[in-house]
N, C-alpha and C. Protein backbone atom coordinates (compact mmCIF):
# COMPACT_ATOMS: atom_id res chain seq x y z
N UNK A 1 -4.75 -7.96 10.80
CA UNK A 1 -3.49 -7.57 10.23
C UNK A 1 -3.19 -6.13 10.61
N UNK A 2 -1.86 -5.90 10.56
CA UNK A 2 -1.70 -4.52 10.72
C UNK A 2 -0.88 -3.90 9.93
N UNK A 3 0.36 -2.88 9.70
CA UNK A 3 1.02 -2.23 8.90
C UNK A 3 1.25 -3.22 8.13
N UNK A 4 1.36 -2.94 7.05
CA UNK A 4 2.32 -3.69 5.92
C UNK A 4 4.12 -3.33 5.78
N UNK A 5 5.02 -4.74 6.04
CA UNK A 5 5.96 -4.33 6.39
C UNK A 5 6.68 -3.05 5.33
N UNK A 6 7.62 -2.31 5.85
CA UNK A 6 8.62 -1.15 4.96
C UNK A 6 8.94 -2.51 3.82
N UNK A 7 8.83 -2.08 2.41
CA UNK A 7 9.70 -3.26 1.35
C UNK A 7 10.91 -2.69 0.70
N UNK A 8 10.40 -1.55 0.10
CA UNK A 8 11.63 -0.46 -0.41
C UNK A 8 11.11 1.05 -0.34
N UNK A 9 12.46 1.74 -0.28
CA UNK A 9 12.25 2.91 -0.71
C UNK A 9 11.42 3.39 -1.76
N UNK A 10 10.28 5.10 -1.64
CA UNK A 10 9.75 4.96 -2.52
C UNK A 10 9.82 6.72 -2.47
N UNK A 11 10.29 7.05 -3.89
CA UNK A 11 10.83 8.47 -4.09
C UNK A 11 9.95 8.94 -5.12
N UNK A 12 10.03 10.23 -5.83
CA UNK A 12 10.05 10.58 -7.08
C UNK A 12 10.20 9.43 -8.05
N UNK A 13 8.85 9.53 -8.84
CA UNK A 13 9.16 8.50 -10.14
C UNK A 13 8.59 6.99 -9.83
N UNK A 14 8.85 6.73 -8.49
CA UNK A 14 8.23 5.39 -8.03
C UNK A 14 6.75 5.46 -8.28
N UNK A 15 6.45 3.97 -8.39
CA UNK A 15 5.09 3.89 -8.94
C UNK A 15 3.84 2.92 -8.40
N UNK A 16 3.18 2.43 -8.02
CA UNK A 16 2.38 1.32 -7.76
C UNK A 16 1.69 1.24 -6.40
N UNK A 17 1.03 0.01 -5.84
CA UNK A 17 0.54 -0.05 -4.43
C UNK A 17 0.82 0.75 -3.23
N UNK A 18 2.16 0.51 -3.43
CA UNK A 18 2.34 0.98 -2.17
C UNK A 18 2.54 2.81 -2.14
N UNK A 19 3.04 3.11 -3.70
CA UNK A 19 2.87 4.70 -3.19
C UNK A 19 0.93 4.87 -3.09
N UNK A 20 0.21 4.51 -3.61
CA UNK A 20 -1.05 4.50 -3.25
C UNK A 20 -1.51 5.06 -1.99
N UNK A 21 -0.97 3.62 -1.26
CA UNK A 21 -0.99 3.32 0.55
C UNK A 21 -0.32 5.56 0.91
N UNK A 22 0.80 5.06 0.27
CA UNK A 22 0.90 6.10 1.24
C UNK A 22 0.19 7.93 0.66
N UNK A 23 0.05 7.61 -0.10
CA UNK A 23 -1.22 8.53 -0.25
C UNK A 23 -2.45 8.62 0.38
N UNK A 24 -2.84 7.61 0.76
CA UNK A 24 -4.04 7.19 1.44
C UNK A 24 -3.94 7.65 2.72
N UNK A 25 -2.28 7.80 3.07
CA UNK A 25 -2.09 7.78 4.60
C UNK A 25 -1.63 9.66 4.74
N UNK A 26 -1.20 9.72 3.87
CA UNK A 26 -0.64 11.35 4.23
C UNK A 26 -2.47 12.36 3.14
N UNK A 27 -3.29 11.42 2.78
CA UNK A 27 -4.57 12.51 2.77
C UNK A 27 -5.19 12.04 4.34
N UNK A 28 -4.87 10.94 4.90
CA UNK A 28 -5.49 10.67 6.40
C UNK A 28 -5.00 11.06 7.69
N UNK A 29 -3.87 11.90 7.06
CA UNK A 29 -3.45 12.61 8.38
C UNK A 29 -3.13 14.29 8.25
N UNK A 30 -3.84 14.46 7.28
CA UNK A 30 -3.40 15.83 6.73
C UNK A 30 -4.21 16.62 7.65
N UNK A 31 -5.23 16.27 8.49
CA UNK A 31 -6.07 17.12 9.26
C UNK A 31 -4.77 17.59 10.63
N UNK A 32 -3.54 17.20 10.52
CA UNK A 32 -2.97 17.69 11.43
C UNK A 32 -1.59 17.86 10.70
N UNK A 33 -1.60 18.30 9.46
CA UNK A 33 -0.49 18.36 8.80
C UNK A 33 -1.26 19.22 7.58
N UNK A 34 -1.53 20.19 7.55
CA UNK A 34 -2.46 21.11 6.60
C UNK A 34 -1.58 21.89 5.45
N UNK A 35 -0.29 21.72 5.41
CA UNK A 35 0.45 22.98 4.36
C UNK A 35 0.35 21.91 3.25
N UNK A 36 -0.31 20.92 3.06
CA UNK A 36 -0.08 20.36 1.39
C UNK A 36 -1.86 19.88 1.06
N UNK A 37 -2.11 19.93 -0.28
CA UNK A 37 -3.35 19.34 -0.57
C UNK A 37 -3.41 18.54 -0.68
N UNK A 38 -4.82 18.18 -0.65
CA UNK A 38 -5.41 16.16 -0.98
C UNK A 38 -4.35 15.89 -2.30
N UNK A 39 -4.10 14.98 -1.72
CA UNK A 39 -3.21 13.95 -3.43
C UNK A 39 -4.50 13.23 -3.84
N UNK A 40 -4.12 13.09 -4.99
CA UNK A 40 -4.74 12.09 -5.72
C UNK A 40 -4.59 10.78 -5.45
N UNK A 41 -5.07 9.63 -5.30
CA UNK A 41 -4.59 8.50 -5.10
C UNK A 41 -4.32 7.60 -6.41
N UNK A 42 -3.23 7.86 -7.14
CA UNK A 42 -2.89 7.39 -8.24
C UNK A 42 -1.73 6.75 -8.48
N UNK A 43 -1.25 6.06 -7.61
CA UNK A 43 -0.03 5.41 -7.46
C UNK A 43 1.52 5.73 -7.94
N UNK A 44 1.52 6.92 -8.18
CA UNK A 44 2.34 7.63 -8.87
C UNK A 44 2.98 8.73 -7.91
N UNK A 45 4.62 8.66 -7.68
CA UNK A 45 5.11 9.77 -6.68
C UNK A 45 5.56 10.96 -7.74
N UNK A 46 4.45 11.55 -7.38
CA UNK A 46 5.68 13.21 -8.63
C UNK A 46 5.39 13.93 -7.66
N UNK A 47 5.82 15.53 -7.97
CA UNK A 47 6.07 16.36 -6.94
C UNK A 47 5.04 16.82 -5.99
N UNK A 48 3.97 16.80 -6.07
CA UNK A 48 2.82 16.63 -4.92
C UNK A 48 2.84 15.78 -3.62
N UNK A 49 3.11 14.74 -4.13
CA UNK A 49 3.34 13.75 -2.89
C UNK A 49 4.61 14.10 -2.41
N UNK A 50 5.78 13.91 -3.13
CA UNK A 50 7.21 14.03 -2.52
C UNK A 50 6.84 16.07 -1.74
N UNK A 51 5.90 17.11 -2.37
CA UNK A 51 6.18 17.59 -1.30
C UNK A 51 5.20 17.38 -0.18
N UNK A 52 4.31 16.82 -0.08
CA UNK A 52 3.49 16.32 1.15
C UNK A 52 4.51 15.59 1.95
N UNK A 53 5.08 14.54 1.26
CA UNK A 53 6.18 13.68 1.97
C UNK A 53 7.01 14.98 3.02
N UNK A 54 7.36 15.83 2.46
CA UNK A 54 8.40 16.89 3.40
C UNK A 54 7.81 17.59 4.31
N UNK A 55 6.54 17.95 3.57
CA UNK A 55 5.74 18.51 4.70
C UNK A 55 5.94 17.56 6.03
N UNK A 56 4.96 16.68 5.74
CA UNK A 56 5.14 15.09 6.48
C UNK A 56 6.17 15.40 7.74
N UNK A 57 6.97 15.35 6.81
CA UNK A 57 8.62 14.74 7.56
C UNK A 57 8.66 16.39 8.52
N UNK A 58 8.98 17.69 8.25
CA UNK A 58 9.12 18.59 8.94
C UNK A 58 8.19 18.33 10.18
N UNK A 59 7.03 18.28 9.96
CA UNK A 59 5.19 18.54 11.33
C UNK A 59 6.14 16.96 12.30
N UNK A 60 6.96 16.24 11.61
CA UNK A 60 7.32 14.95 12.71
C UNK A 60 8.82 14.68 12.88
N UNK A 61 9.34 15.98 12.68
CA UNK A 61 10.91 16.01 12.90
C UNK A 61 11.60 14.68 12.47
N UNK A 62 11.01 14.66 11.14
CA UNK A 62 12.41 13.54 10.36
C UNK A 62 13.07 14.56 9.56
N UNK A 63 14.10 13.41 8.76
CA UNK A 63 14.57 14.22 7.63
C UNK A 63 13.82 14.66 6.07
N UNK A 64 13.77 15.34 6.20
CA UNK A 64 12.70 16.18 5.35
C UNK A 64 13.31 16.11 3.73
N UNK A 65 13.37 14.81 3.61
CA UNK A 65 14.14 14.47 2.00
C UNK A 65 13.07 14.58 0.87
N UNK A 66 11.53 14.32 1.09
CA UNK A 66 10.48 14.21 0.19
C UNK A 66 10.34 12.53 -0.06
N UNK A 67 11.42 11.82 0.47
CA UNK A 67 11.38 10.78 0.47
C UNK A 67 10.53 9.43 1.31
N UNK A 68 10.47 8.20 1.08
CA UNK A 68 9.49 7.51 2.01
C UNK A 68 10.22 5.85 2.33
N UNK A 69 11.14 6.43 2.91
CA UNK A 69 12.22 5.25 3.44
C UNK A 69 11.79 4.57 4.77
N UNK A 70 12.15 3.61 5.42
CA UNK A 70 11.11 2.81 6.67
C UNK A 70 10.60 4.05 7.82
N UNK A 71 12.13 4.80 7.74
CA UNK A 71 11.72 5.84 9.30
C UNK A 71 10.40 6.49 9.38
N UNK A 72 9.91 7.25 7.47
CA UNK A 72 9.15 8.02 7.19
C UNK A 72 7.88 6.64 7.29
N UNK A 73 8.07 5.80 6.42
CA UNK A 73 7.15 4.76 6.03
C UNK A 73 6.63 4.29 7.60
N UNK A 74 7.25 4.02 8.67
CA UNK A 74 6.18 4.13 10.15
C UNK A 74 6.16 5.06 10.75
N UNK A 75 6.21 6.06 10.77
CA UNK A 75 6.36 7.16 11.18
C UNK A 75 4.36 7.70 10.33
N UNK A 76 4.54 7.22 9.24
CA UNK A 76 3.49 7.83 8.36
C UNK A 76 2.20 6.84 8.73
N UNK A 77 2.71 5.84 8.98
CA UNK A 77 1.88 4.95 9.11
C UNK A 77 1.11 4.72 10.56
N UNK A 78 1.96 4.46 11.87
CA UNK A 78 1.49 5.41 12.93
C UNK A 78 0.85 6.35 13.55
N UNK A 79 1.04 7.79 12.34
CA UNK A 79 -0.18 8.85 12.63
C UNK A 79 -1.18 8.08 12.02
N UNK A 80 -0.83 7.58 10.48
CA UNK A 80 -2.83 7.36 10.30
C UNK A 80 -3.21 6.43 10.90
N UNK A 81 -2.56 5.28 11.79
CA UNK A 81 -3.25 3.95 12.43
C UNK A 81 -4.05 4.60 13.50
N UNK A 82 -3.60 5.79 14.10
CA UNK A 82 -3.60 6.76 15.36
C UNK A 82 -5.26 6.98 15.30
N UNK A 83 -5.38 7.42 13.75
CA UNK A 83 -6.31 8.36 13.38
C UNK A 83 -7.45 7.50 13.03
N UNK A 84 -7.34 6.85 12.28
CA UNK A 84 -8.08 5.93 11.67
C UNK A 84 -7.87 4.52 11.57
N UNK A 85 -7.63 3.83 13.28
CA UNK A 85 -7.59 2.53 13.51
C UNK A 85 -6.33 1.58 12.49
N UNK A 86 -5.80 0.56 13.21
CA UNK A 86 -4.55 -0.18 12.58
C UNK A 86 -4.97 -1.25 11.44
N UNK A 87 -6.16 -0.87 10.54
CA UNK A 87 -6.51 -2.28 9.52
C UNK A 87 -5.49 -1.64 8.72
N UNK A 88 -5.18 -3.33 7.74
CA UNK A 88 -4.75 -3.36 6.75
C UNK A 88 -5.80 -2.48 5.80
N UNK A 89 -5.20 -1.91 4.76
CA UNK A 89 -5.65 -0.97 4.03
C UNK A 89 -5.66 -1.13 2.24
N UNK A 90 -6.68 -1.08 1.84
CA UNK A 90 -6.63 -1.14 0.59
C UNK A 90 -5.94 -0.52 0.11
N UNK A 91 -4.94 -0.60 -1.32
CA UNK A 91 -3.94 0.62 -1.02
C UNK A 91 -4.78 1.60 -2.35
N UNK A 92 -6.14 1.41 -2.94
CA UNK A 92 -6.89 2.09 -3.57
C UNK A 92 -6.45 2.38 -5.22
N UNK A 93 -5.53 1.04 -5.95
CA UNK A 93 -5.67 1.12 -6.99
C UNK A 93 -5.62 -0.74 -7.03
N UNK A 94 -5.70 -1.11 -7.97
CA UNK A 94 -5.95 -2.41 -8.23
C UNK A 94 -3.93 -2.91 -8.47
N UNK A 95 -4.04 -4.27 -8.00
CA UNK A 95 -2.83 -5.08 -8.04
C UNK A 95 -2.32 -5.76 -8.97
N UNK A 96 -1.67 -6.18 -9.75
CA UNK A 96 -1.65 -6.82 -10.84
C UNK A 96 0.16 -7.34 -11.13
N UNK A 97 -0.09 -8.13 -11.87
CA UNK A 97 1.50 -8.73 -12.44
C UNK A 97 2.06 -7.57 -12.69
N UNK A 98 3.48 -8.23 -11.71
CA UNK A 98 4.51 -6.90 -12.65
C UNK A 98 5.26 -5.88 -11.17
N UNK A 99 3.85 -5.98 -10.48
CA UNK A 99 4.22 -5.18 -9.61
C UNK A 99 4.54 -5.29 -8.10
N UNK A 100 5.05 -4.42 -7.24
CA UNK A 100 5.78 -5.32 -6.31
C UNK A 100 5.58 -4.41 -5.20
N UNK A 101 6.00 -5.16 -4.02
CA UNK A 101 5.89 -4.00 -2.51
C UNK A 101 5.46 -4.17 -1.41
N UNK A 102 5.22 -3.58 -0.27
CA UNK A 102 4.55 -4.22 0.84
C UNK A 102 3.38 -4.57 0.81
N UNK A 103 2.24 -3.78 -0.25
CA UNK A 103 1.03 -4.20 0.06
C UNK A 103 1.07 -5.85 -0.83
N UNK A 104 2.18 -5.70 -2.01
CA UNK A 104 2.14 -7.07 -2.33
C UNK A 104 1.96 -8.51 -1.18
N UNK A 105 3.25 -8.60 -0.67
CA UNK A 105 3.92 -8.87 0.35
C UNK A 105 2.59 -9.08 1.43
N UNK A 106 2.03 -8.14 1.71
CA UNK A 106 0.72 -8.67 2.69
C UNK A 106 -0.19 -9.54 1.85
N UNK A 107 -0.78 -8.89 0.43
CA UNK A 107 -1.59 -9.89 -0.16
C UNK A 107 -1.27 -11.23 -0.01
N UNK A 108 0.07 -11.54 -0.51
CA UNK A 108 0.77 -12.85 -0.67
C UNK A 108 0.50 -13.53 0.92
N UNK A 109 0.70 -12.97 1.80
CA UNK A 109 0.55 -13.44 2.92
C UNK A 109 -1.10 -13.91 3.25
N UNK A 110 -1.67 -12.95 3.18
CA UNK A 110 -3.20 -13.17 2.73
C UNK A 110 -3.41 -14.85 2.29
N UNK A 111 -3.27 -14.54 0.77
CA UNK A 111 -3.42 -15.72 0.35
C UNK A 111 -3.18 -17.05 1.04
N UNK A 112 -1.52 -17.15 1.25
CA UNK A 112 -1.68 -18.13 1.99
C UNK A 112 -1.95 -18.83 3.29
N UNK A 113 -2.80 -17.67 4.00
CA UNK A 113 -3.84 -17.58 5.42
C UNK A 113 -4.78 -18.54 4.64
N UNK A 114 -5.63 -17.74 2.95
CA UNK A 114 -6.53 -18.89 2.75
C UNK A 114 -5.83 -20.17 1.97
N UNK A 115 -4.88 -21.00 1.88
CA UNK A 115 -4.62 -22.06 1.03
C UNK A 115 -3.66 -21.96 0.21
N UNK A 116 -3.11 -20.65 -0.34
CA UNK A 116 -2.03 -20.80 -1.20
C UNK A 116 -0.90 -21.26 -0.55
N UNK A 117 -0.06 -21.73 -1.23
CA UNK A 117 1.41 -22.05 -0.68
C UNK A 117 2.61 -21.13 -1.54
N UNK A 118 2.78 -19.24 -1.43
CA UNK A 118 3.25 -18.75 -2.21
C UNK A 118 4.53 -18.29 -1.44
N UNK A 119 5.69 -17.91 -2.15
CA UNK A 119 6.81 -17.30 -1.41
C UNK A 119 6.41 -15.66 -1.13
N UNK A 120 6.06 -15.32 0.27
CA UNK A 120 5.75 -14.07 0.23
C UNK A 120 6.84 -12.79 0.29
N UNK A 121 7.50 -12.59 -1.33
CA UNK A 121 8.20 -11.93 -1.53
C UNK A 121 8.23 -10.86 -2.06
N UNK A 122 6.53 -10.11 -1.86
CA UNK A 122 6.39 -8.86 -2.19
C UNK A 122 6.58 -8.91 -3.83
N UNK A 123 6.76 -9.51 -4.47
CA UNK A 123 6.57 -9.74 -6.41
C UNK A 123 5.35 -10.06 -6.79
N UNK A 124 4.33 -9.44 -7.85
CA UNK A 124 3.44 -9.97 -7.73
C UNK A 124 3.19 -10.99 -9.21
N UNK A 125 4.05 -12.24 -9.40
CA UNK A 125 4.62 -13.13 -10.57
C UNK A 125 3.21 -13.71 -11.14
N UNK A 126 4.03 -14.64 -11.63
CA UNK A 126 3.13 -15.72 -12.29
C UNK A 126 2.59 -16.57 -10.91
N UNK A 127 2.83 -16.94 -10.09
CA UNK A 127 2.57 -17.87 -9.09
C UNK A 127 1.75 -16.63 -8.38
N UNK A 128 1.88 -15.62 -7.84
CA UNK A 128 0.50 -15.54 -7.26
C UNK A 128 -0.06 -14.58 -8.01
N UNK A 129 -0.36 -14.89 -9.17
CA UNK A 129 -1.17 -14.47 -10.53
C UNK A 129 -2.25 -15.65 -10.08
N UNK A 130 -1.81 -16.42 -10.49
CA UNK A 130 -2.38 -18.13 -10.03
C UNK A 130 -3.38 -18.01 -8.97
N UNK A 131 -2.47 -17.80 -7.91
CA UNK A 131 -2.96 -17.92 -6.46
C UNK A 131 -4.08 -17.13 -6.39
N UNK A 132 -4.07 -15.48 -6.97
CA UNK A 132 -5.23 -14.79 -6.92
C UNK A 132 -6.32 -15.60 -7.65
N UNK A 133 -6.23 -16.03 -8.93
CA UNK A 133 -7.14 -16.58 -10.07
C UNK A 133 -7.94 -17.36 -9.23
N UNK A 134 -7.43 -18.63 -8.69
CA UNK A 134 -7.84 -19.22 -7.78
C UNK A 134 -9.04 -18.86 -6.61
N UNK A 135 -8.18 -18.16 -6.03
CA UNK A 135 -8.88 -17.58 -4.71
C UNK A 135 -9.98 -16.66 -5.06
N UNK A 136 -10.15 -16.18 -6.26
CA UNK A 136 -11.55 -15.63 -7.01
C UNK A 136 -12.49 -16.56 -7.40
N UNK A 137 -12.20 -17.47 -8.05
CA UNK A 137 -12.98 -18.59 -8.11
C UNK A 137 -13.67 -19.31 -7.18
N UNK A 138 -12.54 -19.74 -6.39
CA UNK A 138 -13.27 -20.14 -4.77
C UNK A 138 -14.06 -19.35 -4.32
N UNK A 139 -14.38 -17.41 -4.47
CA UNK A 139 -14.88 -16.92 -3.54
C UNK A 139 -16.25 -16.54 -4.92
N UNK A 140 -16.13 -16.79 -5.92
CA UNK A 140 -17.34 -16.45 -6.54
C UNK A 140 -17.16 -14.91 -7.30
N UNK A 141 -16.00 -14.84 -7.72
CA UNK A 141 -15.36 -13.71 -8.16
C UNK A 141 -15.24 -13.54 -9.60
N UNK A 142 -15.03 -12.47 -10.55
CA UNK A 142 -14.27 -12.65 -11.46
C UNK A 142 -12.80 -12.76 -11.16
N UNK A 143 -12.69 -13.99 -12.28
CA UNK A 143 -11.42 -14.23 -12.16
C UNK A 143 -10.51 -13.68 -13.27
N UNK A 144 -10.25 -12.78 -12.67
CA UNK A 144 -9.26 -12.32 -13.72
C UNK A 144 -7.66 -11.91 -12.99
N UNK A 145 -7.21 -12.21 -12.06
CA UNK A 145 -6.04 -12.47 -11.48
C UNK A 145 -5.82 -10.80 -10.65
N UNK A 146 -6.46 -9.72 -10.74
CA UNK A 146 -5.96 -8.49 -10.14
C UNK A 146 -6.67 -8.36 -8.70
N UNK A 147 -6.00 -8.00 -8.35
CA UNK A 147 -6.59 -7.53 -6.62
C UNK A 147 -7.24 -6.26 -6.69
N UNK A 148 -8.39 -6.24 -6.88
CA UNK A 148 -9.21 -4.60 -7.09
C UNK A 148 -10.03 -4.67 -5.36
N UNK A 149 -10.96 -3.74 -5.19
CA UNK A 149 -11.15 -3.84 -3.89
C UNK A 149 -12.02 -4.44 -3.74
N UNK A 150 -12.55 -5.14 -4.71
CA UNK A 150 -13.97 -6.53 -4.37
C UNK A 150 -12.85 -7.79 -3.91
N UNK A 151 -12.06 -7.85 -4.83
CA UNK A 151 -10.96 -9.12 -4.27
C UNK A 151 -10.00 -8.64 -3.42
N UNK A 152 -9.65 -7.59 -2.23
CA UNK A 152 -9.19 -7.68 -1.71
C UNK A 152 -10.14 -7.44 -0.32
N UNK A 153 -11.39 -7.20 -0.54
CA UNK A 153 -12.23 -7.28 0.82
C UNK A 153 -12.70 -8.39 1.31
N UNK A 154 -12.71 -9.27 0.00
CA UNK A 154 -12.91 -10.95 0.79
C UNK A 154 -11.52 -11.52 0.87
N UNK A 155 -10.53 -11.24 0.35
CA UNK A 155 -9.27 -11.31 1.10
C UNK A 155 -8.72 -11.38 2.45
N UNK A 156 -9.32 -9.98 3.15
CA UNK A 156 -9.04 -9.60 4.08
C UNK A 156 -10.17 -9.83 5.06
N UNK A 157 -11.37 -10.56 4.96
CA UNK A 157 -12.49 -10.60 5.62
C UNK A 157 -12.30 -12.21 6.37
């Protein structure tokens, strides 16, 4: 697998997987982008990330909004594939109902590589609540329906 597609915009205030991911990706390319510190990887955009995001965007001549719209979102994603090879990426907090996005959107896809039959629409519902429950069971997991990084490494394996 490789990038996880752009799903939405993700600004100030946005919350979940995928700002994760891109935390993961702007502390993995910061060795050539040095004016901001390690973020935390806490799925949460407040002003640390949005100003890494600008940093970001200035060192690669985008528009320097603090924002993480598709241009920024491969653009960001690119340097770290550069840096640290094109795998899909844990996005380093656990997945759960409720929440939504590209890394959803790949899980879902995931799944139904092994057997599910889910609409991969980046939501993470009641149906692939299911689908995860399942696919833990089959693999000898707790089943408790969240994608943490024990269930997303036999996911992706």
């Amino acid at each position: 697998m490789a990038k996880p597609a752009y799903y939405s915009l993700s600004q100030t205030g946005s919350n979940g997987p995928d700002v994760a991911l891109i935390q993961i990706w702007l502390n993995g390319v910061r060795g050539n982008c040095t004016q901001y510190p390690v973020l935390t990887v806490d799925g949460a955009f407040g002003s640390s990330t949005a100003n890494a995001v600008k940093q970001f965007q200035v060192m690669n001549n985008l528009t320097a909004d603090g924002k993480v719209g598709q241009q920024t979102w491969n653009a960001l994603y690119d340097k770290y594939a550069a840096i640290h090879g094109g795998q899909e990426q844990y996005p380093g907090i656990n997945m759960k109902s409720g929440q939504k996005g590209a890394t959803v959107k790949s899980a879902q896809q995931r799944l139904n590589a092994k057997g599910a039959s889910l609409t991969a629409d980046g939501k993470f519902g009641s149906k692939t609540y299911s689908a995860v429950v399942s696919f833990q069971k089959a693999s000898g997991l707790t089943a408790d329906g969240v994608i943490g990084r024990t269930t997303w490494t036999k996911l992706y394996n």
